[in-house]
Protein backbone atom coordinates (compact mmCIF):
# COMPACT_ATOMS: atom_id res chain seq x y z
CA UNK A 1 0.00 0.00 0.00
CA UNK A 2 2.78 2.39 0.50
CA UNK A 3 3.11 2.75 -3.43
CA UNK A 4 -0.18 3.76 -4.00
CA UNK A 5 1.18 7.04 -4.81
CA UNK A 6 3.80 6.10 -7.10
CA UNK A 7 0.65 4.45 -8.93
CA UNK A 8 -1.32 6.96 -9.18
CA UNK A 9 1.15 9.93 -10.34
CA UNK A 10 1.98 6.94 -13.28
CA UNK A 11 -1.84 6.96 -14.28
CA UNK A 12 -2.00 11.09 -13.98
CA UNK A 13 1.18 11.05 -16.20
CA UNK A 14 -0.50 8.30 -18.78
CA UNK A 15 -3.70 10.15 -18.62
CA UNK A 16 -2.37 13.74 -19.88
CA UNK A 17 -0.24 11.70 -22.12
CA UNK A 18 -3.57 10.66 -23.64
CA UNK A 19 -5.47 13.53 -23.44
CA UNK A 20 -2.47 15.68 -25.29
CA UNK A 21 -1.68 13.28 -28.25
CA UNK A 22 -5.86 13.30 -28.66
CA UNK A 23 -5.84 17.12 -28.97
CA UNK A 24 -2.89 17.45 -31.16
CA UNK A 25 -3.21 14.74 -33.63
CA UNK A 26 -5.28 15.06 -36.73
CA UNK A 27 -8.55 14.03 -36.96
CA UNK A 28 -9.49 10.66 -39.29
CA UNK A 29 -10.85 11.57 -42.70
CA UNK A 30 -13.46 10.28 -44.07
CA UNK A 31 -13.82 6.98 -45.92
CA UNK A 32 -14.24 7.50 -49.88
CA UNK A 33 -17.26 5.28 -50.79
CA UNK A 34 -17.74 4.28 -54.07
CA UNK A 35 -21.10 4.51 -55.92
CA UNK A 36 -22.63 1.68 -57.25
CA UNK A 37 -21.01 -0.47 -54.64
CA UNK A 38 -20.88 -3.84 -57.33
CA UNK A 39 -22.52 -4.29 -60.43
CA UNK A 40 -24.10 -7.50 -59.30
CA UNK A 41 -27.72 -6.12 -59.70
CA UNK A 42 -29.82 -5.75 -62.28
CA UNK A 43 -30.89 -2.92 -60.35
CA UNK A 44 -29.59 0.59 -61.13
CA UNK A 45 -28.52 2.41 -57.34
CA UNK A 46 -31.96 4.21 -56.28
CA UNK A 47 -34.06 1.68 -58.36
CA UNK A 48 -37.31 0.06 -56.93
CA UNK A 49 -39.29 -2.51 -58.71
CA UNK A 50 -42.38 -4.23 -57.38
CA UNK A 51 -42.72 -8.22 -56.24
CA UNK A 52 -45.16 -10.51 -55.67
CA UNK A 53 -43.68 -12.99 -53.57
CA UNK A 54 -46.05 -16.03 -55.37
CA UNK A 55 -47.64 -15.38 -58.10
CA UNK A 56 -49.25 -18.45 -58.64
CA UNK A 57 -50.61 -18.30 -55.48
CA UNK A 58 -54.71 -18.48 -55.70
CA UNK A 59 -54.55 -17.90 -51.95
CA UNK A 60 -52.90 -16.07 -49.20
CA UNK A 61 -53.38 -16.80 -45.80
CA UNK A 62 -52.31 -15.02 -42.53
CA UNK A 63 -50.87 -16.81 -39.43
CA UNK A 64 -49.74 -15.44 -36.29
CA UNK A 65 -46.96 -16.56 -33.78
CA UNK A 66 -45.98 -14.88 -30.73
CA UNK A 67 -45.37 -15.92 -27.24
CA UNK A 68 -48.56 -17.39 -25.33
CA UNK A 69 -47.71 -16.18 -21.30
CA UNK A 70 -47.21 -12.72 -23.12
CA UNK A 71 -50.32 -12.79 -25.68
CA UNK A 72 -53.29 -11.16 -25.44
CA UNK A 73 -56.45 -13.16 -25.86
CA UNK A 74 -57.08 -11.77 -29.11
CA UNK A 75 -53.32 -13.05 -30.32
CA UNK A 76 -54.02 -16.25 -28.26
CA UNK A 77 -57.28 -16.75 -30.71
CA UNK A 78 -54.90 -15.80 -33.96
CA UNK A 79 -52.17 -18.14 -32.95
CA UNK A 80 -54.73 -21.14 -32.29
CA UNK A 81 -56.29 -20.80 -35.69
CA UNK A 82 -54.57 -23.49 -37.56
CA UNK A 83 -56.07 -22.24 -40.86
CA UNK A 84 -55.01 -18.77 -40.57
CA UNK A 85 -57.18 -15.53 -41.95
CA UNK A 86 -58.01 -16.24 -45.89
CA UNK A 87 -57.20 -12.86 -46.76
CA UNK A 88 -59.73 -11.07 -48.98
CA UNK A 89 -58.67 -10.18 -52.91
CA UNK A 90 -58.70 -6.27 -51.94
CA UNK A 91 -56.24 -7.38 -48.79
CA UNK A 92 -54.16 -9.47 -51.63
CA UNK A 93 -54.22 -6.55 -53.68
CA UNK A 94 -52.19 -4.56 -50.54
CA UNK A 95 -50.20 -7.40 -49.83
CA UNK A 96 -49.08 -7.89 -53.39
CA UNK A 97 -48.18 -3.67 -53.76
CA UNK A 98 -46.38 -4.00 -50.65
CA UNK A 99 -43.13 -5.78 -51.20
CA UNK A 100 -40.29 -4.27 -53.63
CA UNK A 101 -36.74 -5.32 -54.48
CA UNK A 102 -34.38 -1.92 -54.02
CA UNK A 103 -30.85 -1.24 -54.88
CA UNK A 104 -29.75 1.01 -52.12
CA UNK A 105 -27.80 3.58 -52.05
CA UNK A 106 -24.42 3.53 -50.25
CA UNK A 107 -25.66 6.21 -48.02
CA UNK A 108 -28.80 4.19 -47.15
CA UNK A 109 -27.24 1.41 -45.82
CA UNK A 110 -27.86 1.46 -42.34
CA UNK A 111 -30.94 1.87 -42.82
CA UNK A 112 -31.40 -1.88 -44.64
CA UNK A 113 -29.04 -3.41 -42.26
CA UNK A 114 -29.88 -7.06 -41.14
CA UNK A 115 -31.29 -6.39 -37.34
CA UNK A 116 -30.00 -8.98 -34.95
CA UNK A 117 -33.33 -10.30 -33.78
CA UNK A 118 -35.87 -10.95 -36.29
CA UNK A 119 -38.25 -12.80 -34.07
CA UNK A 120 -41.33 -12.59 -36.71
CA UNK A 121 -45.06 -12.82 -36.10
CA UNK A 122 -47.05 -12.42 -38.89
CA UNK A 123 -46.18 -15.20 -41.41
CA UNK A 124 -48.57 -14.76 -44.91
CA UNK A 125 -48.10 -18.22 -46.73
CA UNK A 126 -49.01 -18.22 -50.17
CA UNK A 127 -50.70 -21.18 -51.53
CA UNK A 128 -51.51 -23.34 -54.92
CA UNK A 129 -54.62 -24.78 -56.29
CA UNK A 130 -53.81 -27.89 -54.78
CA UNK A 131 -53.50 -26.29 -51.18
CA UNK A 132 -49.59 -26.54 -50.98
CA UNK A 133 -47.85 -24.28 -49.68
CA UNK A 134 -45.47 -22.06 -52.59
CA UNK A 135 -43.95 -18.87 -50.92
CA UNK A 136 -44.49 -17.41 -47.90
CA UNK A 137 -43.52 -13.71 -46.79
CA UNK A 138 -42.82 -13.25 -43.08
CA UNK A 139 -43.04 -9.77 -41.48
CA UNK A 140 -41.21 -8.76 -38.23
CA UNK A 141 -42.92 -5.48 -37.20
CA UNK A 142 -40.70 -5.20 -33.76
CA UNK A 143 -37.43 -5.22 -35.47
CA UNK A 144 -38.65 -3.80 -38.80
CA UNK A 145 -37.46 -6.48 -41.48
CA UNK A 146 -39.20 -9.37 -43.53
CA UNK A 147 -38.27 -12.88 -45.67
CA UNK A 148 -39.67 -13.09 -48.66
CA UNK A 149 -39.72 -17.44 -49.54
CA UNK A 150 -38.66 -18.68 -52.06
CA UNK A 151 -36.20 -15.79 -52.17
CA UNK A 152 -33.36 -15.04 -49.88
CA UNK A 153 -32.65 -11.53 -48.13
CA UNK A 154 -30.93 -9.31 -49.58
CA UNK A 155 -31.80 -10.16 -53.91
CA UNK A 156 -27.85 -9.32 -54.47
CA UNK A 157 -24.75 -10.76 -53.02
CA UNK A 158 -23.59 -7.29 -51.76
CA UNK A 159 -26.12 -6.81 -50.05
CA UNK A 160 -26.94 -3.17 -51.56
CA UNK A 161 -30.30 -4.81 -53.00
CA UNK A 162 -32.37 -4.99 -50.13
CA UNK A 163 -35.95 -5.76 -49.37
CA UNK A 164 -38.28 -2.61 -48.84
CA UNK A 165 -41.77 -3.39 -47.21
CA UNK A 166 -44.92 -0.80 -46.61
CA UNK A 167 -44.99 -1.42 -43.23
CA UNK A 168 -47.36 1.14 -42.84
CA UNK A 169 -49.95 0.38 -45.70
CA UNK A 170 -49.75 -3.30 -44.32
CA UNK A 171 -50.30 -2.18 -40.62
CA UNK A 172 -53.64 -0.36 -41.13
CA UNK A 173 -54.75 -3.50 -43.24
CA UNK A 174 -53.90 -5.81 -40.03
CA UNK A 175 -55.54 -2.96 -37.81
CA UNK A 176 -58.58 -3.46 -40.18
CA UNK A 177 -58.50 -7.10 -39.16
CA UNK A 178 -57.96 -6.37 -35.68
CA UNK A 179 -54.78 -8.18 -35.58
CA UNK A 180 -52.22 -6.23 -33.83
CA UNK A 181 -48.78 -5.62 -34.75
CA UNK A 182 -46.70 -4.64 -31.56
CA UNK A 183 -47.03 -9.01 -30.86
CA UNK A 184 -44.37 -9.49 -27.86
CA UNK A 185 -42.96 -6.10 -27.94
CA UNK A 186 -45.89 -3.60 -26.72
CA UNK A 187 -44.55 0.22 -27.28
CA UNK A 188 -41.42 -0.65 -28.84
CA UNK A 189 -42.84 -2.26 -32.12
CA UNK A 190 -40.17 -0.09 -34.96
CA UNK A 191 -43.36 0.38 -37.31
């Protein structure tokens, strides 16, 4: 204990050693970025075109997942309906509008970066005349992102093609159905 103060005149000597070098140094320019980022796309940066995650599809039906000790009993009656809502053709017609294929900007970026959750629970699955299942697109409204079946995220291997979703023209046609979108995170749903 007796060279306690040894030890701490070091760490005042270290710290305005620190605090100098910070104030005199120059400060870090900026990264260059490069616009398009890779010509893997047959997207042009800033383009946007409409997709309709199955086509074929004759049906689309909603399901709901979420956590039962946390669900409501409305969301406890949507995740114990094994058939799911048969959406109606003007609800198809929304669905259908809402999903689009976008070449991002370098400067956009963060904004289409993968979160780290994506817990989703509102799955539409996308069916043939046979009743089999042929895409499905699967909406996270807590963390803000969705999977689009039978593609993969992100179109492009670059990951500047992203997925872009009208979370809010979808949301008032859920609200319309009185299914709720905040599922397992009440007041801190992103959309």
């Amino acid at each position: 204990m007796r060279y306690w103060p040894f030890l701490l005149l070091a760490l005042l000597i270290s710290a305005i050693g620190a605090l100098v070098y910070g104030l005199t140094s120059s400060p870090a320019k900026p990264v260059p970025v490069k616009e398009p980022i890779e010509e893997s796309s047959a997207l042009r940066v800033g383009e946007r075109i409409r997709v309709v995650p199955a086509p074929a599809a004759v049906e689309v039906r909603l399901f709901v997942e979420g956590v039962p000790h946390r669900a409501t009993a409305r969301v406890n009656q949507l995740m114990n309906d094994p058939d799911g809502i048969l959406l109606t053709a003007d609800q198809r017609a929304i669905l259908d509008r809402s999903v689009h294929r976008y070449r991002a900007k370098p400067s956009e970026m963060g904004k289409y970066d993968m979160p780290a959750c994506f817990i989703p629970h509102h799955f539409f699955r996308y069916y043939d005349k046979d009743g089999r299942q042929i895409g499905e697109l699967t909406v996270c409204y807590c963390c803000g992102d969705i999977r689009v079946t039978p593609y993969t995220y992100g179109p492009n291997g670059d990951r500047s093609e992203v997925w872009d979703f009208d979370y809010d023209g979808v949301k008032k046609m859920l609200k319309e159905m009185d299914v709720p979108t905040d599922i397992d995170c009440p007041g801190y749903a992103r959309f």
